[in-house]
N, C-alpha and C. Protein backbone atom coordinates (compact mmCIF):
# COMPACT_ATOMS: atom_id res chain seq x y z
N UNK A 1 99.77 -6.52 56.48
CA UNK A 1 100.40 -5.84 57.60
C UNK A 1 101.86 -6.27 57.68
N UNK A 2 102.52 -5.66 57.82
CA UNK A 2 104.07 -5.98 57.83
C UNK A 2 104.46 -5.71 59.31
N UNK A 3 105.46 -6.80 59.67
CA UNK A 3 105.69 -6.95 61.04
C UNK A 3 106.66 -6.06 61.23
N UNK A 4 106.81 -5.73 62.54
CA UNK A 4 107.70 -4.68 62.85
C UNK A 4 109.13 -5.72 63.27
N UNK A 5 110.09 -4.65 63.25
CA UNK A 5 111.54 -5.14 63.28
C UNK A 5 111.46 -5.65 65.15
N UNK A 6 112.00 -6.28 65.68
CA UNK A 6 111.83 -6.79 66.95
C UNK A 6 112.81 -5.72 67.78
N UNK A 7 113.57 -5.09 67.27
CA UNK A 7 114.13 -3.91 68.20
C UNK A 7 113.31 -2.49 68.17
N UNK A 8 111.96 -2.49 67.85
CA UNK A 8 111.00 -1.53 67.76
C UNK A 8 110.46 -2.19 68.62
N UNK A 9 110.43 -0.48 69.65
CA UNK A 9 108.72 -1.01 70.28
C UNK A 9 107.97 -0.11 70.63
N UNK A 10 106.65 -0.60 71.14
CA UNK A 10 105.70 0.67 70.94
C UNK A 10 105.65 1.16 72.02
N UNK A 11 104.87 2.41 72.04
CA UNK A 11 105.00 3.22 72.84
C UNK A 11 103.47 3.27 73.96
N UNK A 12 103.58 2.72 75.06
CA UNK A 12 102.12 2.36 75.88
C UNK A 12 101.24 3.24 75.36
N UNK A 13 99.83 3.20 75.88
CA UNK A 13 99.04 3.87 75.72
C UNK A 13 98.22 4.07 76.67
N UNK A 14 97.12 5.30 76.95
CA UNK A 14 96.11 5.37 77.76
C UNK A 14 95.18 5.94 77.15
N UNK A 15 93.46 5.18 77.77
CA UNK A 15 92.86 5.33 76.74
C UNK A 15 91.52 4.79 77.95
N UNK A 16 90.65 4.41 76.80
CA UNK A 16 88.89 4.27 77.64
C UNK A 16 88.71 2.51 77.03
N UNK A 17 87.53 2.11 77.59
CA UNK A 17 87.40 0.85 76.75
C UNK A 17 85.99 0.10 77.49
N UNK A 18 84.96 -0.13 76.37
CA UNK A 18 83.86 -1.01 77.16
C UNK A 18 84.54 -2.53 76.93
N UNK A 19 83.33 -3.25 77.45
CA UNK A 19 82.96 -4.80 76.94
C UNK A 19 81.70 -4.59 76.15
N UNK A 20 81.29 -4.55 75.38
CA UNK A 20 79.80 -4.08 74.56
C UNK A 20 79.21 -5.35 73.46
N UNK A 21 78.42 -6.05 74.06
CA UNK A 21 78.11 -7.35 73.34
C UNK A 21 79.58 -7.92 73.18
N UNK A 22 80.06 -8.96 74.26
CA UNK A 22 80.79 -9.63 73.78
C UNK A 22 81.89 -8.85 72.56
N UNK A 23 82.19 -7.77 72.55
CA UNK A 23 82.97 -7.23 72.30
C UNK A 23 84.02 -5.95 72.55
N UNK A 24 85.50 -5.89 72.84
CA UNK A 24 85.80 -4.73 73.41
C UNK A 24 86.17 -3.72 72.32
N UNK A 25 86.04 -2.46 73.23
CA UNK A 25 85.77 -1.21 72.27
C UNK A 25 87.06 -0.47 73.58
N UNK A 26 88.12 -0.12 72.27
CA UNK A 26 89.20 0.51 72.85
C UNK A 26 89.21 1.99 72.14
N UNK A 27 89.40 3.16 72.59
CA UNK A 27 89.90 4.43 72.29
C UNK A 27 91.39 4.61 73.12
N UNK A 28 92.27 5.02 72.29
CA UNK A 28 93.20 5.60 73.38
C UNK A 28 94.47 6.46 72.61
N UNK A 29 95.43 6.82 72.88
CA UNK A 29 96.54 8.05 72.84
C UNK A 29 97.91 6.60 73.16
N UNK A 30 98.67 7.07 72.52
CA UNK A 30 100.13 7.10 72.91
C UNK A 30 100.32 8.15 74.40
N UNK A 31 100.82 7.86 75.30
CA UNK A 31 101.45 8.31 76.89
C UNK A 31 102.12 9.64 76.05
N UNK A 32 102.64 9.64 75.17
CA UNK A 32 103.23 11.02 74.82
C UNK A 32 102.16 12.24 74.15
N UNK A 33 101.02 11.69 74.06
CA UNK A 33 100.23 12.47 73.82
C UNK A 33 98.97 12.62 74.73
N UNK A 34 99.19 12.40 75.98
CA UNK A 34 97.99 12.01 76.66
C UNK A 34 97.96 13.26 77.32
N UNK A 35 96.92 13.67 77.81
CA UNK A 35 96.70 15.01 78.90
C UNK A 35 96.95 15.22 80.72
N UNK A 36 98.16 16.07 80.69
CA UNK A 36 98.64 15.58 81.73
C UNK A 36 97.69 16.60 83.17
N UNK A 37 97.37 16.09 83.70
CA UNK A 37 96.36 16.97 84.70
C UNK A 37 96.57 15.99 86.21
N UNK A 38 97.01 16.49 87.31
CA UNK A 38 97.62 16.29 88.89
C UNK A 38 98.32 15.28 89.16
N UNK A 39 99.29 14.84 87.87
CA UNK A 39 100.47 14.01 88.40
C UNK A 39 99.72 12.91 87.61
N UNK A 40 98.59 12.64 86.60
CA UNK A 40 98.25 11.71 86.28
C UNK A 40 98.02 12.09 84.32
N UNK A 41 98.64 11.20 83.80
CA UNK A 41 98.89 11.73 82.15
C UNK A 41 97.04 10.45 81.77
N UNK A 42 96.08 11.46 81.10
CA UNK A 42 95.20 10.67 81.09
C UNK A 42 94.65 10.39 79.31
N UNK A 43 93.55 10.11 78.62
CA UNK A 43 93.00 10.08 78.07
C UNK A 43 91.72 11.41 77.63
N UNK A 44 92.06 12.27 77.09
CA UNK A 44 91.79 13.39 76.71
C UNK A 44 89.80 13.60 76.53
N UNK A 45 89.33 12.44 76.51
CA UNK A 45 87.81 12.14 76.08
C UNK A 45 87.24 12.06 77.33
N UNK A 46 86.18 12.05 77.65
CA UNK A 46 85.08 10.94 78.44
C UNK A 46 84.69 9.67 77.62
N UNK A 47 84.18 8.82 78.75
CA UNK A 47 83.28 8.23 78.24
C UNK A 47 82.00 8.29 77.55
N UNK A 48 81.36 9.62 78.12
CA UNK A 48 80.12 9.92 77.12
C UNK A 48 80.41 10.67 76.13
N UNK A 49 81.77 10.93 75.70
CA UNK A 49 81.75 11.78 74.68
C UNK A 49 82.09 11.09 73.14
N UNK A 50 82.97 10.11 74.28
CA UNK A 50 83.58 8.76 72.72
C UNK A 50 82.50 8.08 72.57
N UNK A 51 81.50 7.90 73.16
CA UNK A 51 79.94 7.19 73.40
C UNK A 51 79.17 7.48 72.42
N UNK A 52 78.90 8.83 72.66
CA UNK A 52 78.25 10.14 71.64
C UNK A 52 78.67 9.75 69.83
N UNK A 53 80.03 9.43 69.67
CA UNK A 53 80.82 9.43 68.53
C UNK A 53 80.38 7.73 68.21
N UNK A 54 80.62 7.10 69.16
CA UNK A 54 80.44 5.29 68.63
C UNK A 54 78.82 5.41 68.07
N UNK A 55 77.98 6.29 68.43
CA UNK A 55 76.34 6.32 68.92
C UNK A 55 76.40 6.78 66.97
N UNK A 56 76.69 8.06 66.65
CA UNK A 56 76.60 8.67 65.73
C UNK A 56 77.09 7.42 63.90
N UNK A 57 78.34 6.82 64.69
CA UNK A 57 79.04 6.21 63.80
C UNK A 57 78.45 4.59 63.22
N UNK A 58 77.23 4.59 63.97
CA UNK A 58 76.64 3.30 64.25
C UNK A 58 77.48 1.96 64.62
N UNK A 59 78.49 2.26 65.73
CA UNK A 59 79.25 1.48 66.48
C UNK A 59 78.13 0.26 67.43
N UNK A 60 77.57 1.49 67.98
CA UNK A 60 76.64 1.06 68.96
C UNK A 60 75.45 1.91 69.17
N UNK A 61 74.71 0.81 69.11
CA UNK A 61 72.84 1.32 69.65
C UNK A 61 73.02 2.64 70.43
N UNK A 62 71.89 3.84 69.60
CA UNK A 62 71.68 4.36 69.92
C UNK A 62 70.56 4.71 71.49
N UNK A 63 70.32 3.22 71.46
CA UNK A 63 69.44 2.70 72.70
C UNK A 63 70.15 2.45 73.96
N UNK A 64 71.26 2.31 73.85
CA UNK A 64 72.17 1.70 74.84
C UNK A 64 72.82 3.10 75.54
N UNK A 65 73.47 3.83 76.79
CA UNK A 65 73.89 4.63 76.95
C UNK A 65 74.69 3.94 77.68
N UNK A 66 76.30 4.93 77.67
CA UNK A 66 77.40 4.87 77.84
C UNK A 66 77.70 4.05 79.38
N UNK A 67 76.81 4.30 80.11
CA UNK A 67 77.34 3.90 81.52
C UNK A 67 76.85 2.62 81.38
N UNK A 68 76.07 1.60 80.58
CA UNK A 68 75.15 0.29 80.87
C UNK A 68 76.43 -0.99 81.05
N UNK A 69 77.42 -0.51 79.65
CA UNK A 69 78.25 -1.56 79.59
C UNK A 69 79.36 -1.44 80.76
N UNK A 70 79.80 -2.61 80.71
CA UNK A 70 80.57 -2.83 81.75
C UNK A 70 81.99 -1.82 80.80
N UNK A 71 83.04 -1.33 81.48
CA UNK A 71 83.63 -0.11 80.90
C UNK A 71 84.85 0.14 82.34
N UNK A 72 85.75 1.04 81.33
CA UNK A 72 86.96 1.39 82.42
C UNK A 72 88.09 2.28 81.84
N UNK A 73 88.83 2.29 82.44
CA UNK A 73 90.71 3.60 81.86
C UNK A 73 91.62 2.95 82.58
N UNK A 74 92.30 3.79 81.52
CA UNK A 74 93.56 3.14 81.72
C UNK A 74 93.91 4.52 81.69
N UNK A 75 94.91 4.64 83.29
CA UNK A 75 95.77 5.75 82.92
C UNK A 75 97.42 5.99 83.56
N UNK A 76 98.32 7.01 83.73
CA UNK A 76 99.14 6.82 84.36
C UNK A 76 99.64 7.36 85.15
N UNK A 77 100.09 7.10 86.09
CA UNK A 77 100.62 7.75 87.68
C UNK A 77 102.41 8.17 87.60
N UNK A 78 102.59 9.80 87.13
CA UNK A 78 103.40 9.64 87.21
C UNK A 78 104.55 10.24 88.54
N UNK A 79 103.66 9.95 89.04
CA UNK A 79 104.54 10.03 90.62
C UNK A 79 105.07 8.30 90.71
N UNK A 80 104.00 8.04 90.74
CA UNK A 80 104.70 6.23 91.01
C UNK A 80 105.25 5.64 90.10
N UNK A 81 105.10 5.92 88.40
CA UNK A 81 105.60 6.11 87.52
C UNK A 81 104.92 4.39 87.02
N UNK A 82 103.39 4.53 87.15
CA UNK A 82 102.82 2.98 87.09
C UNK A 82 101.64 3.18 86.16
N UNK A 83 101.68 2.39 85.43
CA UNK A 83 99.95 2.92 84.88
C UNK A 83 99.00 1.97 85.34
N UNK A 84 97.67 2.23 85.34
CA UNK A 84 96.76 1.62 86.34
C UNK A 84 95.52 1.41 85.52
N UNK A 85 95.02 -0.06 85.40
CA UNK A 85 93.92 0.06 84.51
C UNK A 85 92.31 0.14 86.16
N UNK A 86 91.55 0.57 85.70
CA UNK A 86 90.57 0.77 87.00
C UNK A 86 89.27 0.48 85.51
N UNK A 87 88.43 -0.36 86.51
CA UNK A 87 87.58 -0.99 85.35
C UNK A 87 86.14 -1.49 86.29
N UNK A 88 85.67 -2.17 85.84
CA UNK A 88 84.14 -2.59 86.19
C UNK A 88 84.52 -3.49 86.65
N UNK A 89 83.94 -4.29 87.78
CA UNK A 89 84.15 -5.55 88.52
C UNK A 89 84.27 -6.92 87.20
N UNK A 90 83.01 -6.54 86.70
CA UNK A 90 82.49 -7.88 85.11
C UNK A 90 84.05 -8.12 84.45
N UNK A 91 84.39 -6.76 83.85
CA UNK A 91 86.20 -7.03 83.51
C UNK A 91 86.86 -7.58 84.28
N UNK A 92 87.34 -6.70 85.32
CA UNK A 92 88.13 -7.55 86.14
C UNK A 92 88.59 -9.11 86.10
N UNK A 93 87.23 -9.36 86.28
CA UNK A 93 87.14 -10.98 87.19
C UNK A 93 87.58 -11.79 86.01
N UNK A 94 87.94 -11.24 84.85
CA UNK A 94 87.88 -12.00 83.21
C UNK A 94 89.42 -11.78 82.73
N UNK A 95 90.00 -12.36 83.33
CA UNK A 95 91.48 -12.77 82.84
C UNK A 95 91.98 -12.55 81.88
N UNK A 96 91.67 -12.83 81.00
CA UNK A 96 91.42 -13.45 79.51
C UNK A 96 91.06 -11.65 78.66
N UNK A 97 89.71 -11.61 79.70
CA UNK A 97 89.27 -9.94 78.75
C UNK A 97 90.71 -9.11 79.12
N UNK A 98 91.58 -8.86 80.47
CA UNK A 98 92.42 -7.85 81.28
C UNK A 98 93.36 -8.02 80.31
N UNK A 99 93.75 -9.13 79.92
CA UNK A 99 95.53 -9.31 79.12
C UNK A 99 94.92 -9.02 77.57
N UNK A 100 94.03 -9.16 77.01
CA UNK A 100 93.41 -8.28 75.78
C UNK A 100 93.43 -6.80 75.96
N UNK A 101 92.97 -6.19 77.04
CA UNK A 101 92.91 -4.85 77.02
C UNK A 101 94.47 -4.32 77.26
N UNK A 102 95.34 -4.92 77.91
CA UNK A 102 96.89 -5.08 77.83
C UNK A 102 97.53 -5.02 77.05
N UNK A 103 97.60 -5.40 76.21
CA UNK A 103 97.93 -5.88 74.70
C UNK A 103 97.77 -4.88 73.95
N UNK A 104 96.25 -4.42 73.66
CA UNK A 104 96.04 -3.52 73.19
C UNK A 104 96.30 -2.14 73.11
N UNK A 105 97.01 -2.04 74.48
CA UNK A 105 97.26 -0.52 75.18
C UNK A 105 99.04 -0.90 74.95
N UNK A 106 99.69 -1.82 74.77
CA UNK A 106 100.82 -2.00 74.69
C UNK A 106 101.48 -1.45 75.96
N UNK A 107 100.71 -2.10 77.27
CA UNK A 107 100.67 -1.95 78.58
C UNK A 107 101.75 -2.96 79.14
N UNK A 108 102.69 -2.67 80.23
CA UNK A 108 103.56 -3.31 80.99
C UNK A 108 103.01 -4.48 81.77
N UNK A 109 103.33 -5.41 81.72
CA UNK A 109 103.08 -6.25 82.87
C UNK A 109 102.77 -6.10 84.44
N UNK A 110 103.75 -4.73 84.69
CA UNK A 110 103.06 -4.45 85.68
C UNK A 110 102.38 -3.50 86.21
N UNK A 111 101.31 -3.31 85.17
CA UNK A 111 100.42 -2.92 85.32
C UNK A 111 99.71 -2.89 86.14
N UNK A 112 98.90 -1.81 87.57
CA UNK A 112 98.14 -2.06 88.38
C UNK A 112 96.69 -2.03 87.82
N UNK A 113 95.85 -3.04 88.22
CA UNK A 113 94.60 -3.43 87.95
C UNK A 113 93.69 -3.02 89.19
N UNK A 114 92.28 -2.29 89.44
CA UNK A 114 91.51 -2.38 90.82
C UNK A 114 90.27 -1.50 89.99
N UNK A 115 89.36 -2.33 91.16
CA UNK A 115 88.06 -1.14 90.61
C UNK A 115 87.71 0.14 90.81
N UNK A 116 87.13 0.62 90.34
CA UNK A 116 86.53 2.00 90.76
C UNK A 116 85.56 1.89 90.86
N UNK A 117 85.04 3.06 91.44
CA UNK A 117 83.08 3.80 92.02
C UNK A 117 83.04 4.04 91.02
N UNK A 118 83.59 5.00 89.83
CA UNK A 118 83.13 5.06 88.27
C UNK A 118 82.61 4.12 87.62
N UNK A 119 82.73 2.86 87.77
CA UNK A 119 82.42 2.24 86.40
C UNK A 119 81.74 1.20 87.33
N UNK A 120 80.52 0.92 87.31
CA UNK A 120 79.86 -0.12 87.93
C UNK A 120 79.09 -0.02 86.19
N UNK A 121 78.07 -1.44 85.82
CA UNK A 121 77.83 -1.35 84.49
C UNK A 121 76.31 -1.55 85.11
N UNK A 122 75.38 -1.62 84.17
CA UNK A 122 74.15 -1.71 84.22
C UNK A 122 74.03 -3.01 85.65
N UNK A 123 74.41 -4.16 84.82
CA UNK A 123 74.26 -5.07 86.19
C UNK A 123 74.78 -5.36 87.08
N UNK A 124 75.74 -4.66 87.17
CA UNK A 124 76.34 -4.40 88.55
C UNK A 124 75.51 -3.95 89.28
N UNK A 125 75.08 -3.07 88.95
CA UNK A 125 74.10 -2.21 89.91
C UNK A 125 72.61 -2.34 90.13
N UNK A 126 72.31 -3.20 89.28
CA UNK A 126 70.85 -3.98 89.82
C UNK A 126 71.39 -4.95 90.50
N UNK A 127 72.66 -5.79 90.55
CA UNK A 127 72.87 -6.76 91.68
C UNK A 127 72.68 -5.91 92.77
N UNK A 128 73.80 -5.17 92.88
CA UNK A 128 73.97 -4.25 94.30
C UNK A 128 72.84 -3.60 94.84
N UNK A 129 71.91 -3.62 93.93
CA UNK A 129 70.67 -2.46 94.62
C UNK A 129 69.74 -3.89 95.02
N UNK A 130 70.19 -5.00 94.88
CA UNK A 130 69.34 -6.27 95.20
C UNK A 130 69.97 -6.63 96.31
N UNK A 131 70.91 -6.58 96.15
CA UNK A 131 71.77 -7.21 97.97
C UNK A 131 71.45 -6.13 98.75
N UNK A 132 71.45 -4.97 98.43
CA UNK A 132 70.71 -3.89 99.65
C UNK A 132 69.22 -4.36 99.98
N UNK A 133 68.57 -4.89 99.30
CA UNK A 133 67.40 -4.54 100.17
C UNK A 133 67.01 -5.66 101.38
């Protein structure tokens, strides 16, 4: 791999991404190619569709479905002109996993991070359906 000249730089990205066994699984676009739909430039896929493709490619168990892993997007606001990663609580709380998925997206520092109702993962939601009762 040959390093790039230090007055190059890349161009962010937005994109999808699990945690799947102790490992992250990134899809994503360059911001100049992303799909721009109500002020927000996004990632052109679903999750069950890049799912479908990891499933086929023997990425990942065909046993496993798309919503179990803990999972999230990254996308960008360009009214506020911010990109925003929105992810599963399990990510979140993992420091360490957030500045990996950063990195990877060749994401700004200030980057907004928060959860969403989308992405709760398998055990998220047997916790939560346990504190309800």
């Amino acid at each position: 791999m040959t390093p790039q000249p230090s007055n190059v730089t890349t161009e962010p990205k937005v994109g999808i991404f699990w945690f799947y066994e102790g490992r992250l699984i990134i899809d994503s676009v360059p911001i100049s190619q992303a799909e721009a739909c109500e002020g927000f430039c996004n990632y052109p896929e679903s999750h069950e569709q890049f799912w479908s493709q990891l499933q086929r490619r023997g990425v990942v168990s065909t046993e496993t479905e798309y919503d179990e892993a803990p999972r999230g997007r990254v996308v960008y606001d360009a009214k506020s002109q911010q990109f925003l990663l929105m992810a599963d609580r399990c990510i979140l709380k993992n420091p360490e996993l957030v500045k990996r998925i950063l990195a990877a997206l060749d994401l700004p520092t200030r980057t907004k991070t928060e959860p969403d109702s989308h992405y709760h993962c398998a055990h998220c939601l047997s916790r939560h359906r346990e504190e309800s009762l």
